[in-house]
Protein backbone atom coordinates (compact mmCIF):
# COMPACT_ATOMS: atom_id res chain seq x y z
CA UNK A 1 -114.87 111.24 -16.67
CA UNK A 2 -118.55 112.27 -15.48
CA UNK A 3 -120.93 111.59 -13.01
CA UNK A 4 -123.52 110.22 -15.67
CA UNK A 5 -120.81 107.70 -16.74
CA UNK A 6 -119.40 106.17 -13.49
CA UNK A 7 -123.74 105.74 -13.15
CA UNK A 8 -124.59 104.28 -16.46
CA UNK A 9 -121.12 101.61 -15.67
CA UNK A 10 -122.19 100.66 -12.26
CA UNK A 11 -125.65 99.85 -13.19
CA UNK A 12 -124.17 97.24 -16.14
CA UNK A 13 -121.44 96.06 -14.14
CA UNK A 14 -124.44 95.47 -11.74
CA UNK A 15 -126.72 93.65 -14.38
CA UNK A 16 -124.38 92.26 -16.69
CA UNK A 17 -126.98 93.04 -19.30
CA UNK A 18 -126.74 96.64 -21.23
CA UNK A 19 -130.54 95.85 -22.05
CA UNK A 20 -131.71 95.31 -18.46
CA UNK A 21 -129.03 98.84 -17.62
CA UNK A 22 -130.94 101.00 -20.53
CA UNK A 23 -134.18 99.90 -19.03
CA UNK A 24 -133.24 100.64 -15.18
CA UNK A 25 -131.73 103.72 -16.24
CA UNK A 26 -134.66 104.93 -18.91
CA UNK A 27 -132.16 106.00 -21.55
CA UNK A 28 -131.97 103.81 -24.63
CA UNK A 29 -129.22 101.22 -25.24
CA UNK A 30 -127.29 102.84 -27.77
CA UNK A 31 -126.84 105.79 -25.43
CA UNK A 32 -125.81 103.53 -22.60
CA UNK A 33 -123.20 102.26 -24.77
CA UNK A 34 -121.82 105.55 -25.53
CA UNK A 35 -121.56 106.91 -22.26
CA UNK A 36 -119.33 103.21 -21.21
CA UNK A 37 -116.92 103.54 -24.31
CA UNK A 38 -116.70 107.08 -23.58
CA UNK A 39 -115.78 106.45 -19.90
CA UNK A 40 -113.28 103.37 -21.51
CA UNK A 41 -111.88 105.86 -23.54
CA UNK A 42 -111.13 108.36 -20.67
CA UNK A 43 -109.18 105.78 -18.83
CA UNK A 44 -107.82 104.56 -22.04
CA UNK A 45 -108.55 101.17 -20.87
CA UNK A 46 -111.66 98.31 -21.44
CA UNK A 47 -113.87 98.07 -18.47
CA UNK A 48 -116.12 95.56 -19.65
CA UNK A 49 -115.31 92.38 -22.30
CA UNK A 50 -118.16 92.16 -24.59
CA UNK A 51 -119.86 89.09 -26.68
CA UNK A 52 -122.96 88.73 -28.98
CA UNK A 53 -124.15 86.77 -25.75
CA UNK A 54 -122.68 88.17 -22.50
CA UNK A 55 -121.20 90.96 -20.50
CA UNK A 56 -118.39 90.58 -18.23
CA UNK A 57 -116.10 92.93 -16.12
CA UNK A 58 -112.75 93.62 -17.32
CA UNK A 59 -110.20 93.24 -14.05
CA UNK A 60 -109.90 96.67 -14.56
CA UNK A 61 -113.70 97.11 -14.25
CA UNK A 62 -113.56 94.98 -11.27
CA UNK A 63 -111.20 97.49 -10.03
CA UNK A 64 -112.99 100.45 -10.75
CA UNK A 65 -116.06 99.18 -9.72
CA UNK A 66 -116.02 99.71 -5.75
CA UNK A 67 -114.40 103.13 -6.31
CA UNK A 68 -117.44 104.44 -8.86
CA UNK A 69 -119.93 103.24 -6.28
CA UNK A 70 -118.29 105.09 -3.52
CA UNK A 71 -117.52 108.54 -5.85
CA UNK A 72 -121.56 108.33 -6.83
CA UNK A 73 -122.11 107.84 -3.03
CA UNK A 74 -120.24 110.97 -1.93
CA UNK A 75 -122.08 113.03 -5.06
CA UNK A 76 -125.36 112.06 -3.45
CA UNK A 77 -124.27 113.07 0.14
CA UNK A 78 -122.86 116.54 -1.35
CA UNK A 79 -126.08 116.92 -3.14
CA UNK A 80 -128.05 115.91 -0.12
CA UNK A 81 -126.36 118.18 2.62
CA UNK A 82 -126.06 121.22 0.39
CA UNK A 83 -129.88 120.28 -0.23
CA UNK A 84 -130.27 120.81 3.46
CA UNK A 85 -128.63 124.04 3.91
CA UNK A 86 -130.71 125.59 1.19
CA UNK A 87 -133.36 124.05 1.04
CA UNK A 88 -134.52 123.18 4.27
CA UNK A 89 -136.34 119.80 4.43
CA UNK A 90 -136.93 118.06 1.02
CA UNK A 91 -135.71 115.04 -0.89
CA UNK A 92 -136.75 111.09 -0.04
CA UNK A 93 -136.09 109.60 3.54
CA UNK A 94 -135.75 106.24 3.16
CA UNK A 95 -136.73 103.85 6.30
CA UNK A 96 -136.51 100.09 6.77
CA UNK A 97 -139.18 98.36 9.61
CA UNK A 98 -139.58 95.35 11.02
CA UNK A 99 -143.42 93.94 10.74
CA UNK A 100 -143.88 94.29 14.74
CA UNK A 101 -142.63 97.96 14.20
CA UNK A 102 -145.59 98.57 11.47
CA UNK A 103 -148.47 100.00 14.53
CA UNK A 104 -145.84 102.54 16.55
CA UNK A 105 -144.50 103.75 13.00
CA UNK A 106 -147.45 104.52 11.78
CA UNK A 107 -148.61 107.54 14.28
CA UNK A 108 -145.13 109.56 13.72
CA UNK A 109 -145.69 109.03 9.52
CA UNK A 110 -149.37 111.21 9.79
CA UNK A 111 -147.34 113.70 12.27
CA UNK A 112 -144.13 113.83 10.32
CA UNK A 113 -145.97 114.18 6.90
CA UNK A 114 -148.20 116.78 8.70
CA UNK A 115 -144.89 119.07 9.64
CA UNK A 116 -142.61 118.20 6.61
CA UNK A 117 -144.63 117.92 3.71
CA UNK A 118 -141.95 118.18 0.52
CA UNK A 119 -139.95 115.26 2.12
CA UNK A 120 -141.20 111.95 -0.06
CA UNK A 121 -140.76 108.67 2.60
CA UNK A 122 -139.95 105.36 1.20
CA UNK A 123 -140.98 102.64 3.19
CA UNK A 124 -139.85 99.02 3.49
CA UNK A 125 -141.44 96.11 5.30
CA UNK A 126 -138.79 92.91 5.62
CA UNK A 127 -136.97 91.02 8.03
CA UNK A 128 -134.35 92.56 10.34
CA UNK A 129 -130.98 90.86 8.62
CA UNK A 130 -132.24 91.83 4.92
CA UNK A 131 -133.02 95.40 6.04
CA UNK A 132 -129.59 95.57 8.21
CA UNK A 133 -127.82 94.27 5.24
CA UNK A 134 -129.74 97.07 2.94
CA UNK A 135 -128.06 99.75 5.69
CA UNK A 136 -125.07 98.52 5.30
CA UNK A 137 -125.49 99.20 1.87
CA UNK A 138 -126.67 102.62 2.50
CA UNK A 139 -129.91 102.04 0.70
CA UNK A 140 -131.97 102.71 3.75
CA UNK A 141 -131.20 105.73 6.06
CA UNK A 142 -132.32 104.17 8.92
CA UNK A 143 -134.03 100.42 10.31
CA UNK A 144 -136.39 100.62 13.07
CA UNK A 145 -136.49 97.16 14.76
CA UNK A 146 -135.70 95.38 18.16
CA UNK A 147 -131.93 95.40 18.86
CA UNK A 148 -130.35 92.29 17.18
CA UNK A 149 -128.79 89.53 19.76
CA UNK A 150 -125.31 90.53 18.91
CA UNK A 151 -123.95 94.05 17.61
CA UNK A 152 -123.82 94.04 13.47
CA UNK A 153 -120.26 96.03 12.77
CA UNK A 154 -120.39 99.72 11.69
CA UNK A 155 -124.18 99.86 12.93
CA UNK A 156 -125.27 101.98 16.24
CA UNK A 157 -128.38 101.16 17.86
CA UNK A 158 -130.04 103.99 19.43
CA UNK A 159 -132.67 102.65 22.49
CA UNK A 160 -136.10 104.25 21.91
CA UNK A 161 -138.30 101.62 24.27
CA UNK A 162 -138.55 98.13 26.03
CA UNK A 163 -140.45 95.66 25.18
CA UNK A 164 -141.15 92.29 25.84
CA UNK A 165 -142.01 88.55 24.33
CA UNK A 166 -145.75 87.95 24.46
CA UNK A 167 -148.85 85.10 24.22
CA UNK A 168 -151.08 86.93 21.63
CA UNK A 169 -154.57 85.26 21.67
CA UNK A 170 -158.11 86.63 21.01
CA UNK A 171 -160.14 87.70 23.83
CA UNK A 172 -162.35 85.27 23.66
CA UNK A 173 -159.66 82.77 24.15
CA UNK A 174 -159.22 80.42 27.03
CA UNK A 175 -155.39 82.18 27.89
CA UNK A 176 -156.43 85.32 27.74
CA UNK A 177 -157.57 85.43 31.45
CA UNK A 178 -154.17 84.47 32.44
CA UNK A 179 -151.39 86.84 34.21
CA UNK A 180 -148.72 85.29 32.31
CA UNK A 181 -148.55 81.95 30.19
CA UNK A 182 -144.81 79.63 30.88
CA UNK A 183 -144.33 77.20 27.87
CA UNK A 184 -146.26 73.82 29.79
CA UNK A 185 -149.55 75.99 29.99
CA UNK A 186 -148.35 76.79 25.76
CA UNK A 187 -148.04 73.23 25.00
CA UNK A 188 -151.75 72.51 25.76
CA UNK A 189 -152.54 74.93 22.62
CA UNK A 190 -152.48 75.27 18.47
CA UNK A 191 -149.98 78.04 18.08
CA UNK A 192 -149.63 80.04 14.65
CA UNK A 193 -145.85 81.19 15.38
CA UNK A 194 -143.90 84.43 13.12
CA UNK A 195 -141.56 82.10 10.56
CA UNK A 196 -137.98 81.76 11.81
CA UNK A 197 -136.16 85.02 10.89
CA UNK A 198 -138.14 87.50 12.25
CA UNK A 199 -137.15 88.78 15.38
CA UNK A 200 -139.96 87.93 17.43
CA UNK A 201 -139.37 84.46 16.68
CA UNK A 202 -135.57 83.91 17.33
CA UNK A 203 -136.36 85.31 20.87
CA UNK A 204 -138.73 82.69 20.85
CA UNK A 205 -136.48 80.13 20.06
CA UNK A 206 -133.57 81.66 21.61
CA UNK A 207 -135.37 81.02 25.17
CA UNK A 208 -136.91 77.54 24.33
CA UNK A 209 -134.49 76.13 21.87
CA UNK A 210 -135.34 72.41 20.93
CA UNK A 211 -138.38 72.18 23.25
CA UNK A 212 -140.14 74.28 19.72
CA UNK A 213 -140.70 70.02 18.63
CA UNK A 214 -142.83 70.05 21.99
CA UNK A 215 -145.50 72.69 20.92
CA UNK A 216 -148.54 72.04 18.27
CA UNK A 217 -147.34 74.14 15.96
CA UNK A 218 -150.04 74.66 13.45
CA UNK A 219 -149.30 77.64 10.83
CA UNK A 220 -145.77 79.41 10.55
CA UNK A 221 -145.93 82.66 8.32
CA UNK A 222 -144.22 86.02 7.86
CA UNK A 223 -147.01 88.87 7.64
CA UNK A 224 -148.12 89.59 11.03
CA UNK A 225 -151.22 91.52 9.61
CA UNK A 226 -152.35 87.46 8.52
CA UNK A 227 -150.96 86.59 11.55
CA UNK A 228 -153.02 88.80 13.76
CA UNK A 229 -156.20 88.05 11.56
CA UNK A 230 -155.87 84.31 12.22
CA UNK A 231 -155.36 84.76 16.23
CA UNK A 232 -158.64 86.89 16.21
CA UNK A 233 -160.64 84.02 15.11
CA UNK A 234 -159.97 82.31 18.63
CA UNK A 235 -158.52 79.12 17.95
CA UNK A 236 -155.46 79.83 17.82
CA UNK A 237 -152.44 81.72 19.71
CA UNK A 238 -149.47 82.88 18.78
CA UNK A 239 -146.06 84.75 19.91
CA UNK A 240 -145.25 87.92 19.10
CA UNK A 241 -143.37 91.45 20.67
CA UNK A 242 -146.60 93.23 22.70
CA UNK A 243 -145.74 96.09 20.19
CA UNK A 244 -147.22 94.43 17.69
CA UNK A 245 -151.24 94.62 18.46
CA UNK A 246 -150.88 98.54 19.80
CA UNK A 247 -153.97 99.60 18.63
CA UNK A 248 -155.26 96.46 17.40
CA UNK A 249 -158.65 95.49 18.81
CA UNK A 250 -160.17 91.91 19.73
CA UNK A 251 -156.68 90.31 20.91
CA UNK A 252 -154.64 90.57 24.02
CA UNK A 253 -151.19 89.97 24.76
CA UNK A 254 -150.10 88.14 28.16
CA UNK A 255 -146.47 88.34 29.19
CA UNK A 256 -144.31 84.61 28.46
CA UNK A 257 -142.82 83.72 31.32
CA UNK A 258 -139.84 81.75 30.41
CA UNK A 259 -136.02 83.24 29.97
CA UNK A 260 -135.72 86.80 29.21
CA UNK A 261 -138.52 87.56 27.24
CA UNK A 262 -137.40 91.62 27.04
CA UNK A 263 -136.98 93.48 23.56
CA UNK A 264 -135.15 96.85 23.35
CA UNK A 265 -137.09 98.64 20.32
CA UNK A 266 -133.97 100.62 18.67
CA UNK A 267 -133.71 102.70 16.08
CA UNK A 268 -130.15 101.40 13.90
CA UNK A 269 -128.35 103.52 11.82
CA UNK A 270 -124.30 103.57 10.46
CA UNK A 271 -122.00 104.93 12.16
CA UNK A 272 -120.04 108.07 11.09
CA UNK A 273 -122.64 108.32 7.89
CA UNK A 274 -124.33 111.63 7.41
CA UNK A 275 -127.37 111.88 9.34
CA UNK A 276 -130.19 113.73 6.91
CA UNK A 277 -132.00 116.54 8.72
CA UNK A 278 -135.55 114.72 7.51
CA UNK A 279 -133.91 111.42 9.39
CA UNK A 280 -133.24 113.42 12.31
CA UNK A 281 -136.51 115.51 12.50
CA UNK A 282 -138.25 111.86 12.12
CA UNK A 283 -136.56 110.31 14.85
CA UNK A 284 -137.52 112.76 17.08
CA UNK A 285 -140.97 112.93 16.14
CA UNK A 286 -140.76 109.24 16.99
CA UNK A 287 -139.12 109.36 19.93
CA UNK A 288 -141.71 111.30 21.56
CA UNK A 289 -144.93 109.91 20.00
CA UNK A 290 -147.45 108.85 21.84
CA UNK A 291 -147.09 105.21 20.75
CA UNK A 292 -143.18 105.16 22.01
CA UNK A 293 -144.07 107.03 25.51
CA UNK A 294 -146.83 104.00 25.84
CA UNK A 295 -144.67 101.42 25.76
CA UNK A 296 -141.76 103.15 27.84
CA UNK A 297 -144.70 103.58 30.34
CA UNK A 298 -145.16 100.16 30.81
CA UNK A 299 -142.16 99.60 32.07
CA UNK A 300 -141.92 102.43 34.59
């Protein structure tokens, strides 16, 4: 049994298809084939029942399934830690954001890249639960986002700021000369609100609940960049974390003043999984950029 084979199954057991495996994989078909039977052989049992038309796990594929995926995990660790030791920094850190984390990441990526410049950072941009879920699967190292309402099991959540639930309008607006903005003085408004999922939003409807019918909601998107572009033209407003316009010009956030509008900014990771030295070195980095100490400052 080899490495290359417990690979080559998991991607078809994954697919179902050996033509969609070959593909993922970039070896041909006929040597994905191989490396299965030869792996079937091995265990002197048939992993996966074959047609003309379809692929299908075997129960004992179904049994060996969770096992391979673990065995290729711990490979990748040893790799990665010996990787380390030798190597110092290198290999791919892998990070999943919220949107309204996109302006204080973006200050520690120049700096980190700057000090660590043979470590390769892949980046993704999606909602909170799909990126926690993509932990839990240990295809991201680490999620920067605000801490979730209740605790997700096996993740720690490391505080790095506080923030808080804000009216984000353009300057020119008629709100934006107010000290804070309750949901009557909202009402009175067209609001382009984040669409329900992102985090800014449940604490938005977390604090108003069914009084959301009461508000003239307009426009309801997921890309805060659009989001941000629309408020700017003056119309309309919108609610978002304050985070999310650090360093953007021509709009101004005023604190809502209903519930608890606070947001811890976290940074999650799994607990007991090997923390990568290029994870750790980034998290400090973070931790003391100028864009973090900012918003910790506020709240001194």
């Amino acid at each position: 049994m080899e490495l290359r084979q417990l690979k080559y199954f998991v991607k078809v057991a994954e697919t179902l298809n050996f033509s969609e495996a070959a593909k993922a994989l970039f070896v041909t078909q006929s040597t994905l084939s191989q490396q299965v039977r030869q792996l079937e052989d091995s265990l002197g049992t048939q992993l996966l029942a074959r047609t003309s038309h379809s692929v299908a796990l075997t129960e004992a594929g179904t049994e060996l399934l969770p096992f391979a995926r673990q065995t290729l995990l711990d490979a990748s660790l040893c790799q990665q830690r010996i990787h380390d030791l030798e190597e110092g920094l290198g290999g791919t850190l892998h990070i999943g954001v919220t949107y309204s984390f996109s302006p204080i990441l973006t200050e520690s990526l120049f700096s980190f890249m700057a000090m660590y410049p043979k470590v390769k950072l892949n980046i993704l941009y999606k909602p909170m639960t799909e990126l926690m879920q993509l932990l839990m699967a240990r295809e991201l190292d680490f999620v920067l986002a605000f801490k979730p309402s209740q605790q997700m099991p096996g993740v720690e959540s490391h505080y790095l700021f506080q923030n808080y639930l804000a009216v984000i309008v353009a300057e020119s607006h008629p709100l934006a000369k107010e000290k804070s903005v309750n949901l009557e003085l909202l009402k009175k408004y067209d609001l382009a609100l984040p669409s329900q999922g992102l985090q800014a939003r449940n604490q938005f409807d977390r604090i108003i609940g069914d009084r959301i019918s009461e508000l003239r909601v307009k426009i309801e998107l997921n890309e805060v960049n659009i989001l941000l572009k629309l408020i700017r033209q003056g119309i309309l407003a919108s609610v978002l974390a304050e985070a999310s316009i650090l360093n953007e010009s021509g709009v101004v956030a005023i604190p809502f003043a209903e519930g608890e509008p606070e947001m811890n900014g976290c940074v999650h990771t799994l607990r007991d999984s090997y923390r990568k030295k290029s994870m750790q070195e980034f998290i400090k980095i973070l931790s003391s950029s100028i864009a973090v100490r900012t918003r910790q400052n506020a709240w001194l």
